[in-house]
Protein backbone atom coordinates (compact mmCIF):
# COMPACT_ATOMS: atom_id res chain seq x y z
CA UNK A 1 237.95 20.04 82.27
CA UNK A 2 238.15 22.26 79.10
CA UNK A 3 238.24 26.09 79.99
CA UNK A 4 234.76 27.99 79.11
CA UNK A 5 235.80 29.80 76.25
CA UNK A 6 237.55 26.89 74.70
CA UNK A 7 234.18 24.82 75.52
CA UNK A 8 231.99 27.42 73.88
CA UNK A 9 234.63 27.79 70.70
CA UNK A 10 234.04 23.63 70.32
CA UNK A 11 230.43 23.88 70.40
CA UNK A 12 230.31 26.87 68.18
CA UNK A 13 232.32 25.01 65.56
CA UNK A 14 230.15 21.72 65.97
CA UNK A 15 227.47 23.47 65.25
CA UNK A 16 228.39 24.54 62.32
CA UNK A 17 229.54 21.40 60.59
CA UNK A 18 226.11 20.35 61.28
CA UNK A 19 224.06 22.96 59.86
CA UNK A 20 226.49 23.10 57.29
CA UNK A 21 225.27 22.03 53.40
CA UNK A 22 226.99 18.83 52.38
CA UNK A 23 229.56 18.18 49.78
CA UNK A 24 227.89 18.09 46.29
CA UNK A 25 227.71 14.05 45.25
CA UNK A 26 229.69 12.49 43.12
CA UNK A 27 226.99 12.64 39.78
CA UNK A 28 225.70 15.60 41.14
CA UNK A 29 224.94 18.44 38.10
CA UNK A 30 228.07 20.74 37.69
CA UNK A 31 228.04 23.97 36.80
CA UNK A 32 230.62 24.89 33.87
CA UNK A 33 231.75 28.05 32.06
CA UNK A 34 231.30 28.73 28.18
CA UNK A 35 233.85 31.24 26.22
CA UNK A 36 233.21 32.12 22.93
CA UNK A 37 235.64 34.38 21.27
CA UNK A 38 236.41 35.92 17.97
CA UNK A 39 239.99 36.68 18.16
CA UNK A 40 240.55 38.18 15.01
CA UNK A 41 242.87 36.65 12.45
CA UNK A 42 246.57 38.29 12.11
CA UNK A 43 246.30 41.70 10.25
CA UNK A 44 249.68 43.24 10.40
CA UNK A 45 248.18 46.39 10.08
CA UNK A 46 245.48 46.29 13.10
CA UNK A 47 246.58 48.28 15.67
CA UNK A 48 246.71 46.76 18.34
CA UNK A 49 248.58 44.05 15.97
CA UNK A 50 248.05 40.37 17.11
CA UNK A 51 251.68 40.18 18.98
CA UNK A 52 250.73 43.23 21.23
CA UNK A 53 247.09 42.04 21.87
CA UNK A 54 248.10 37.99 22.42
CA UNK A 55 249.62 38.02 25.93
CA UNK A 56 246.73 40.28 26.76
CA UNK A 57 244.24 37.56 25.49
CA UNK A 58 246.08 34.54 27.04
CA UNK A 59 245.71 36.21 30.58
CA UNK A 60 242.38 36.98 30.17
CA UNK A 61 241.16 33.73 29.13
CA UNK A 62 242.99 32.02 31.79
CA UNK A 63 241.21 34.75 34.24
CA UNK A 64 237.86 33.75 33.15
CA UNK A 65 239.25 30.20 33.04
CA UNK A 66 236.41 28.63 30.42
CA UNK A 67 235.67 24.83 30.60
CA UNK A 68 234.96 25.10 27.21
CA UNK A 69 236.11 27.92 24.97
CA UNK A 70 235.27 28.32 21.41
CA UNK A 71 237.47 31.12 19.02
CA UNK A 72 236.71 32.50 15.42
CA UNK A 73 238.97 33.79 12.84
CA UNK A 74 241.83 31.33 14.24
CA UNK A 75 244.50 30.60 11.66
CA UNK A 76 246.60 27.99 12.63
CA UNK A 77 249.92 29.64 13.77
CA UNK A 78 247.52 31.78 16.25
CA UNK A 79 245.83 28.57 17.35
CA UNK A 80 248.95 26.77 18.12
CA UNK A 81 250.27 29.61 19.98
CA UNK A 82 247.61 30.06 22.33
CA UNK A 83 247.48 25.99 22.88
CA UNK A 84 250.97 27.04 24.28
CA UNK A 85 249.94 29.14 26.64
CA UNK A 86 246.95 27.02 27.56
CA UNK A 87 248.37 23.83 28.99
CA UNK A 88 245.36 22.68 30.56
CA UNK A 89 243.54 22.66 27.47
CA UNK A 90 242.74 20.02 24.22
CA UNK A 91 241.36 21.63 21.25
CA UNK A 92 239.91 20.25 17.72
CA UNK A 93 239.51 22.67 14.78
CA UNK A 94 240.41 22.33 10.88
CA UNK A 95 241.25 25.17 8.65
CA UNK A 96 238.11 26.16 6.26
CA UNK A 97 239.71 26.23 3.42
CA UNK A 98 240.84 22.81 2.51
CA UNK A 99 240.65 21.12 6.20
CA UNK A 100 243.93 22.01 7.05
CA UNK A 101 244.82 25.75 5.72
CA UNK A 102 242.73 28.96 6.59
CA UNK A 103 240.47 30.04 9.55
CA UNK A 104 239.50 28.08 12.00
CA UNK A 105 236.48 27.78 14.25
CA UNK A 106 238.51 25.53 16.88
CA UNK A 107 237.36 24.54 20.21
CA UNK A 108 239.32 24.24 23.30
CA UNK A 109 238.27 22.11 26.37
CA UNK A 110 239.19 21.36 30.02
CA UNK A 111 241.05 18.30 29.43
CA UNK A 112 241.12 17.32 33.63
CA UNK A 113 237.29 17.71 32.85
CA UNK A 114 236.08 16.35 29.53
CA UNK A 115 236.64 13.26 27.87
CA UNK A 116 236.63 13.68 23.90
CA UNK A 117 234.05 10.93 22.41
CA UNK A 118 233.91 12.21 18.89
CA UNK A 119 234.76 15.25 16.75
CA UNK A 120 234.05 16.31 13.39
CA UNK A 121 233.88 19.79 11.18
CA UNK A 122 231.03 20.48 8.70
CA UNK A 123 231.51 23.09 6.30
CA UNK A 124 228.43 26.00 5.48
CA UNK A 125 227.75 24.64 2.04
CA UNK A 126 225.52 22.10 0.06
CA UNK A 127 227.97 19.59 0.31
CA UNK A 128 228.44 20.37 4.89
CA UNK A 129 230.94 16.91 4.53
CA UNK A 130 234.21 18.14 2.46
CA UNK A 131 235.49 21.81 2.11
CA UNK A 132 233.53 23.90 0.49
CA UNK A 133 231.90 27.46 0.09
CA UNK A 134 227.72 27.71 0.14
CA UNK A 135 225.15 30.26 -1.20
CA UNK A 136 226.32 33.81 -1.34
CA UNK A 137 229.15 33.52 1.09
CA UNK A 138 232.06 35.55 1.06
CA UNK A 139 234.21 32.69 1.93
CA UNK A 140 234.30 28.73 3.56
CA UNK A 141 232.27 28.88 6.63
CA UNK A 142 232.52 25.73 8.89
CA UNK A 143 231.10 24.22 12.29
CA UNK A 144 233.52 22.62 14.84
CA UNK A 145 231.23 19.96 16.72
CA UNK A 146 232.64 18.00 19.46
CA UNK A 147 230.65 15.24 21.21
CA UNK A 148 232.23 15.86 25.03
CA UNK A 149 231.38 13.48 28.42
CA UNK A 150 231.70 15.65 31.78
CA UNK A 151 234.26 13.27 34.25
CA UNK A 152 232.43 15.24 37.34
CA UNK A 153 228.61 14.26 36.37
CA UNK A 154 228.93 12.16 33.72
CA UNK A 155 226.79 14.81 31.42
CA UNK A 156 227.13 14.47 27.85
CA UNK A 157 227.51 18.26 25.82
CA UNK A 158 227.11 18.62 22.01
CA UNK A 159 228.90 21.21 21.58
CA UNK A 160 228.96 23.53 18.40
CA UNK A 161 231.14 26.28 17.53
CA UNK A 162 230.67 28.58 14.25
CA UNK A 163 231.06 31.89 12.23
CA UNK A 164 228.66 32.46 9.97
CA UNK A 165 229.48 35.15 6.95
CA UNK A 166 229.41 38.37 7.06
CA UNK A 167 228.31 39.38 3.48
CA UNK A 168 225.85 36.00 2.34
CA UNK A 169 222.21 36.76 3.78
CA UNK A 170 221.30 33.11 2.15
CA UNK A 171 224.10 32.18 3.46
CA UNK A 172 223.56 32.79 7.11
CA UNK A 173 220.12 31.79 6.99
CA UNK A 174 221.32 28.04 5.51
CA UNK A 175 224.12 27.56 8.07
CA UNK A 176 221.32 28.92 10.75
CA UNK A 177 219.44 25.82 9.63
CA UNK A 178 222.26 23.20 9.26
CA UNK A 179 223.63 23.96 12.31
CA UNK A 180 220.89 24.15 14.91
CA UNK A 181 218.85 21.43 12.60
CA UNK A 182 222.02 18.76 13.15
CA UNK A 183 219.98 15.92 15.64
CA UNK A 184 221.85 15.74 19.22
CA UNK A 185 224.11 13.24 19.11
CA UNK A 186 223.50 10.17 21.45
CA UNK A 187 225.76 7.24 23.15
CA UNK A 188 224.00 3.90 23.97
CA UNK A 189 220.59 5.39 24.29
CA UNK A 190 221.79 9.27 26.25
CA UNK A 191 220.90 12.43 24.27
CA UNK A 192 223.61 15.07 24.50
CA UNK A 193 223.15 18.23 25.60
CA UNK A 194 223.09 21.33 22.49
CA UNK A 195 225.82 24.66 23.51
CA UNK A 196 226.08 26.37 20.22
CA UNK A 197 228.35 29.25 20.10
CA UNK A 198 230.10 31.21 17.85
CA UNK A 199 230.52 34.70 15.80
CA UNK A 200 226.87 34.60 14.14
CA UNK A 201 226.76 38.24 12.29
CA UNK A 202 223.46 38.38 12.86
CA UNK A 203 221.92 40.11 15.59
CA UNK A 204 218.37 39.44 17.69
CA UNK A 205 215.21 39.08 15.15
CA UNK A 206 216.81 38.18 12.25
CA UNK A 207 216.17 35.59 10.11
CA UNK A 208 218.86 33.04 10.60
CA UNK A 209 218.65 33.90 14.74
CA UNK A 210 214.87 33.08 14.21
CA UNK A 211 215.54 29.82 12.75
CA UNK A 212 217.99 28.73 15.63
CA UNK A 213 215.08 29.66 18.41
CA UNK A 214 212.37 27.83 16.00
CA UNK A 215 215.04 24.65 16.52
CA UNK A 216 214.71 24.62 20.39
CA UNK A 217 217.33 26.52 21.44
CA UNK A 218 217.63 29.03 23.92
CA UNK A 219 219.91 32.57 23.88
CA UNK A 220 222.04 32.14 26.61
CA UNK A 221 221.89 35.70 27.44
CA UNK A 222 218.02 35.80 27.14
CA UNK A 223 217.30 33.46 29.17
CA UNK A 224 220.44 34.49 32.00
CA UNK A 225 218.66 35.83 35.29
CA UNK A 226 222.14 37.83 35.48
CA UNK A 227 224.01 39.98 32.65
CA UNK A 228 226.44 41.81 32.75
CA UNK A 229 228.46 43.66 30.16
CA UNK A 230 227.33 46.26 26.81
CA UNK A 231 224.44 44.59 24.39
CA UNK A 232 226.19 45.07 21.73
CA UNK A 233 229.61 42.49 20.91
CA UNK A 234 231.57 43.82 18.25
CA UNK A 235 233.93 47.02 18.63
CA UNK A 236 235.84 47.39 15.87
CA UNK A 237 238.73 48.05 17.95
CA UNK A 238 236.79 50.87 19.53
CA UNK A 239 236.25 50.22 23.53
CA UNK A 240 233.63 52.74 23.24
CA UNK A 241 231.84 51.17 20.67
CA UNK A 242 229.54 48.45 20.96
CA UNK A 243 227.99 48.02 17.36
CA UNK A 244 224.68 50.18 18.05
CA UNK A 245 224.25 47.87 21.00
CA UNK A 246 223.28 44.55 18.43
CA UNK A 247 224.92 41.49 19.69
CA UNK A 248 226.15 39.18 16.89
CA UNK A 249 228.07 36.88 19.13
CA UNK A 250 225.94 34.39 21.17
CA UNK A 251 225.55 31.17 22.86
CA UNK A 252 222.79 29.12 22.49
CA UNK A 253 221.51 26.38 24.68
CA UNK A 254 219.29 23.27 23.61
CA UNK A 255 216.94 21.14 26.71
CA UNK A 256 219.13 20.12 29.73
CA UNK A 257 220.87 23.27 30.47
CA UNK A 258 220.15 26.50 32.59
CA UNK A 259 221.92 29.81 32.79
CA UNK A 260 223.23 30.99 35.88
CA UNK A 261 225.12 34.38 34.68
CA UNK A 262 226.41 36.08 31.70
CA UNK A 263 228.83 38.63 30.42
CA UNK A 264 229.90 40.60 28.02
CA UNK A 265 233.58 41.41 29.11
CA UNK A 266 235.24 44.47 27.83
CA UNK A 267 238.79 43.77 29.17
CA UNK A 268 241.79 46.57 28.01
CA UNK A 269 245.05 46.98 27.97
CA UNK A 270 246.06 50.82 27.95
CA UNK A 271 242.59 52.16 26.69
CA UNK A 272 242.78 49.34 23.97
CA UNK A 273 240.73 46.61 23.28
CA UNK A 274 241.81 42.85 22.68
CA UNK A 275 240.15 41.66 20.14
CA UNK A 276 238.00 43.73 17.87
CA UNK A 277 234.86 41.91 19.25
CA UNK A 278 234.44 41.51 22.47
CA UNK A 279 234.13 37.73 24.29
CA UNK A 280 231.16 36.58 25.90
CA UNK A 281 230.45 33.97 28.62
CA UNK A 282 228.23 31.85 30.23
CA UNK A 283 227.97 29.82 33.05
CA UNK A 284 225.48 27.03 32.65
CA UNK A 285 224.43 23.64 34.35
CA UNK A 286 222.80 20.59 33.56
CA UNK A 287 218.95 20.75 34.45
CA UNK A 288 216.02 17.87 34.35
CA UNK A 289 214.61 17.87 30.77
């Protein structure tokens, strides 16, 4: 005969496992986490220089551990080294100015997570299928798009990554329309699901930001029932800045996706910032559509 307490401590734990919520099934929707990043390219002269401030990033995007994790202003040699210190990670991106030279908008992914069905890059321009510069803009502008399947749930993502200029008002207002106009890709018959992030330089009630909501997409942060973080994304190196609290980074979500949370994190390293915009993030999941 068991003692009492031992008897109760049984019962107690019984009970538990049966009012307990199952294990998610296998198919089940799975939440995942969206990083979107401009790490700004290699200026000798910023201070903090990219060799004091890439450590700092590498930690913190391994602490906020993105499934998917988009960057702007990438040049190659800064690409490549933080593919080093991402094992976990693929990532597709070509350089804007000739495919392989020049900035990238390069995405990363969970590669224990997402199987890689197609990838392309689309320039900003007239002619979106070879490099090339469009409108008023400053320089190439392009649009990493990968066409993902999630190994948990089986969900297909389209997912978009971008940096729109920062001097071309035509400009931004064309890519606005190429790149939330592009039709979500499909595989025997299954729509993907639209995440469209990226450096947009355009804040809320704009033109181009019009144009992507008149598409069907969603701001992530808009429609999050939890934020955290400043309004404003870019800091100019400043952590007390915020750009007059105007966002110009964003992720946008198409039917088939919810937001659960998201941040604006203003991580440091000895008062200074590591990136002179700061990241945001999202954590979304596959709804009904």
């Amino acid at each position: 005969m068991l003692p009492p307490r031992l008897f109760t401590l049984l019962l107690a734990a019984a009970a538990a496992l049966l009012t307990a919520a199952p294990p998610a099934a296998a198919g089940d929707p799975a939440p995942f986490r969206v990083m979107s990043y401009n790490i700004r390219v290699d200026v000798p002269t910023d201070n903090p220089a990219w060799s004091e401030r890439r450590p700092h990033m590498a930690n913190q995007i391994a602490f906020y551990d993105p499934d998917l994790l988009g960057v702007q202003e990438a040049q190659p040699a800064m690409v490549d080294w933080l593919a080093q210190q991402l094992p976990g990670w693929d990532r597709y991106g070509l350089g804007r100015d000739d495919g392989l030279v020049g900035e990238s908008t390069t995405l990363f992914w969970r590669r224990d997570r997402y199987e890689r069905l197609r990838a392309e890059t689309l320039w900003c321009s007239p002619t979106p299928d070879r490099p090339s510069k469009g409108w008023d803009a400053a320089y190439p502008r392009t649009i990493t798009r990968l066409l993902l399947r999630d190994r948990r749930d089986g969900v297909l993502l389209d997912v978009r990554n971008t940096h729109f200029d920062h001097v071309g008002v035509v400009a931004r207002e064309q890519c606005a329309e190429l790149v939330s106009g592009l039709a979500p890709a499909e595989v025997d018959g299954e729509t993907a699901r639209i995440v469209l992030m990226g450096d947009f330089n355009t804040g809320p009630d704009t033109a181009p930001y019009r144009r992507i909501l008149a598409a069907g997409l969603r701001d992530a942060r808009a429609a999050s029932p939890v934020t955290f973080g400043p309004a404003g994304t870019f800091n100019a190196f400043d952590i007390a800045k915020d750009n007059d609290g105007v966002a110009i980074d964003h992720v946008f979500i198409g039917p088939g996706l919810a937001v659960q949370r998201f941040a604006v994190p203003t991580d440091s390293f000895g008062g200074r910032v590591i990136s002179d915009h700061f990241p945001v993030v999202a954590d979304l999941i596959p709804v009904a559509r």
